[in-house]
Protein backbone atom coordinates (compact mmCIF):
# COMPACT_ATOMS: atom_id res chain seq x y z
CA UNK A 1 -89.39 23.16 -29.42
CA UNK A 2 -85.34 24.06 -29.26
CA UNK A 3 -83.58 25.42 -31.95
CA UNK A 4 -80.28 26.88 -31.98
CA UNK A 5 -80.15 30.42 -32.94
CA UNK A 6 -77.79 33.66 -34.00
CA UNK A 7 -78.77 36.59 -33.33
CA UNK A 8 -76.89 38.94 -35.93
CA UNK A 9 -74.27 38.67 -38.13
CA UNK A 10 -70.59 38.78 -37.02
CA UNK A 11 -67.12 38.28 -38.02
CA UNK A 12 -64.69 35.92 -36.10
CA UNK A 13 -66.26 33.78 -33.39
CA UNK A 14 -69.66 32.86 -34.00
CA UNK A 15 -72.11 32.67 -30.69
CA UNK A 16 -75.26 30.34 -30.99
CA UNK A 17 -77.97 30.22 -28.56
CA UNK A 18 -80.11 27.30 -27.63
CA UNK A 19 -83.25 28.91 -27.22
CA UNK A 20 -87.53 27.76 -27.37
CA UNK A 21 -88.96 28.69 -30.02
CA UNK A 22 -92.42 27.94 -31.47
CA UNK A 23 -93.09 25.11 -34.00
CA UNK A 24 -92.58 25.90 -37.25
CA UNK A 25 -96.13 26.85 -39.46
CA UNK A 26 -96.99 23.99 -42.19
CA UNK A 27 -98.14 25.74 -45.28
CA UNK A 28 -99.98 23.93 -48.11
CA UNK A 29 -97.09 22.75 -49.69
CA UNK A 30 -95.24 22.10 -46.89
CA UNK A 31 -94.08 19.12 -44.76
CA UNK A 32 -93.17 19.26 -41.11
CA UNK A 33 -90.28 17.10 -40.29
CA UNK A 34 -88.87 15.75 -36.85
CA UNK A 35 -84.89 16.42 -37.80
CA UNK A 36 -82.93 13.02 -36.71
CA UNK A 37 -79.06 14.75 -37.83
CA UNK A 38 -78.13 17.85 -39.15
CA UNK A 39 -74.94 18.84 -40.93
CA UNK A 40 -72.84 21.32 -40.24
CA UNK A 41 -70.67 22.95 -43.40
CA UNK A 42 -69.03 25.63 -44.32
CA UNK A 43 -72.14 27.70 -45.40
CA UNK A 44 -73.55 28.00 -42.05
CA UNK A 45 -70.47 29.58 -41.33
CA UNK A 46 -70.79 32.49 -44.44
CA UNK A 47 -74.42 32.69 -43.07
CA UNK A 48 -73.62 33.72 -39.63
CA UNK A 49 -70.81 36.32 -40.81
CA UNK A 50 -72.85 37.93 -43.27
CA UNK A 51 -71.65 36.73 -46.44
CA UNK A 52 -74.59 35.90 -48.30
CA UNK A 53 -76.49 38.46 -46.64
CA UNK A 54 -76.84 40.45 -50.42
CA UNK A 55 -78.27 37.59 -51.91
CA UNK A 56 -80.62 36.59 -48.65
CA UNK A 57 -81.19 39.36 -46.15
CA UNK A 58 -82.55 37.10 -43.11
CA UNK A 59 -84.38 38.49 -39.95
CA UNK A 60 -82.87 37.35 -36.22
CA UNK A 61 -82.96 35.69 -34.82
CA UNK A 62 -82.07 33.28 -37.49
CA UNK A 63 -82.24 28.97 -36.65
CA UNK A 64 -79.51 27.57 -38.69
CA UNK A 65 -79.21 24.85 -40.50
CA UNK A 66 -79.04 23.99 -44.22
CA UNK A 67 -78.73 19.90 -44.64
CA UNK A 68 -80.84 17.73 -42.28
CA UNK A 69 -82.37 14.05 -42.30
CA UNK A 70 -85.59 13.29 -40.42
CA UNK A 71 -88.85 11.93 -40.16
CA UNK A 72 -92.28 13.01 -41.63
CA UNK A 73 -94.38 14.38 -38.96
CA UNK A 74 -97.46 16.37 -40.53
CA UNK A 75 -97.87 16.86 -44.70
CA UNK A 76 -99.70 20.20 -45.90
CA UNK A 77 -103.15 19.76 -47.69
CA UNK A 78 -101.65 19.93 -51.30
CA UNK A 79 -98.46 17.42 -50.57
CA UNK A 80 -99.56 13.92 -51.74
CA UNK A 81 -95.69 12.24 -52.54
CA UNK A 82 -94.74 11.99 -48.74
CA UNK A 83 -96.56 9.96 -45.93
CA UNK A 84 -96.26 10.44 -42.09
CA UNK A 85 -93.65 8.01 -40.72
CA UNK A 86 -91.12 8.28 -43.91
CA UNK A 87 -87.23 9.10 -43.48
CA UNK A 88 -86.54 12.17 -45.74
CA UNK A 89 -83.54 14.42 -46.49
CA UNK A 90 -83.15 17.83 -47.80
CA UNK A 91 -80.86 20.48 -48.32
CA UNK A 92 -83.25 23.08 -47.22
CA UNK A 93 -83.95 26.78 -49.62
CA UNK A 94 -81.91 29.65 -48.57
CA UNK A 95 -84.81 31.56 -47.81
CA UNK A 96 -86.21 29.01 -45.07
CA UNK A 97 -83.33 27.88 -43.54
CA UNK A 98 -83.74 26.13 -40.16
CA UNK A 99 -82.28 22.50 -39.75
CA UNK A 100 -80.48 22.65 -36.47
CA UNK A 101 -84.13 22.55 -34.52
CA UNK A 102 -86.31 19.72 -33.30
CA UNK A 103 -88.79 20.25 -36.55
CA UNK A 104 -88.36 22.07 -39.33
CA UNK A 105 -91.58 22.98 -42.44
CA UNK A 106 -89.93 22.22 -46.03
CA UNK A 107 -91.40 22.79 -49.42
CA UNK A 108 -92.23 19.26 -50.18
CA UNK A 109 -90.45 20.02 -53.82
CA UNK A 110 -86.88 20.32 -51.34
CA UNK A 111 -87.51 17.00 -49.96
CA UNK A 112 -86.15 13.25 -51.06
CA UNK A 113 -86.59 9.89 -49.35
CA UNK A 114 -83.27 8.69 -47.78
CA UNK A 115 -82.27 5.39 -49.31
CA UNK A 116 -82.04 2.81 -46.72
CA UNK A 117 -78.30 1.92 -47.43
CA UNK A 118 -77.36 5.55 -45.89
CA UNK A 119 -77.20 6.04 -42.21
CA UNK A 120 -78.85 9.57 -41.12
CA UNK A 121 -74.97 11.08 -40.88
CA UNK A 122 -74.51 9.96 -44.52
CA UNK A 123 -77.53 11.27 -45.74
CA UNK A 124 -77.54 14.67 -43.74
CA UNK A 125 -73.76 15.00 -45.37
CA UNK A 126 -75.15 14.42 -48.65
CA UNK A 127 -77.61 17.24 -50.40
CA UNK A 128 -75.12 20.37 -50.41
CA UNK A 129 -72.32 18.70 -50.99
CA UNK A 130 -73.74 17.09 -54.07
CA UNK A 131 -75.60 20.16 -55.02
CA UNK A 132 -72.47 22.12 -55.49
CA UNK A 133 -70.27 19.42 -57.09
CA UNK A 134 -72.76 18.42 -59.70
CA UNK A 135 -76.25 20.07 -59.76
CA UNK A 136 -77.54 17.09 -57.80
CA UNK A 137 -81.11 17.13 -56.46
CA UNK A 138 -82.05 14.58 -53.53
CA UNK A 139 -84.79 13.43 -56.20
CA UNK A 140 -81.92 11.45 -57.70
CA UNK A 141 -81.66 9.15 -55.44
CA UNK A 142 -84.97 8.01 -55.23
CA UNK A 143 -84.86 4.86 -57.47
């Protein structure tokens, strides 16, 4: 699959590669998604200057990506709450970033259904936006 990747952190101008890589691995708890849209935001760019690098110290080459929208591809053997075939968003964990890539493995406990009034721009634009204004968890919108 394709992925654009960093490899290192630097200051200034930021250069991305797009590179193949292999498919992500589907744990137990996992789902593998088919990413539709990803957003970009201002986090990918503290990522790829080092900025967060106390809190997560992440290996290169690094696929970026924090907010994505996409389709259900493959659910691990202990995910029961998501079926092949559904539209799901997610503002993926620090620690397994990855969203700007053809398919991406998220915790099924990161993951919401997108409701159908949002467009897959409006929903990719949604999860850290919302997480940082107001605790929000894609959960929420489920109803």
């Amino acid at each position: 699959m394709r992925a654009i990747q960093i490899d290192g952190y630097k200051k200034g101008e930021v250069t991305v590669a797009l590179r193949q890589v292999d498919m992500p691995q589907v744990g137990d708890n996992d789902v593998l998604v088919k990413v539709k849209t990803a957003a970009v935001n201002p986090l990918d760019l503290l990522i790829a200057h080092g900025d967060v690098k106390l809190v997560v110290p992440y290996n290169f080459p690094l696929t970026m990506g924090n907010e994505m929208v996409g389709v259900v591809e493959r659910v691990g053997a202990k995910v029961n709450n998501f079926e092949v075939g559904t539209r799901v968003f997610a503002r993926l964990p620090l620690q397994r970033i990855g969203a700007f890539a053809e398919y991406v493995a998220v915790d099924a406990e990161a993951l919401a259904i997108v409701p159908e009034y949002l467009t897959d721009e409006e929903a990719a634009a949604i999860p850290l936006t919302a997480l940082g204004r107001t605790g929000f968890r894609p959960s929420a919108l489920e109803n």
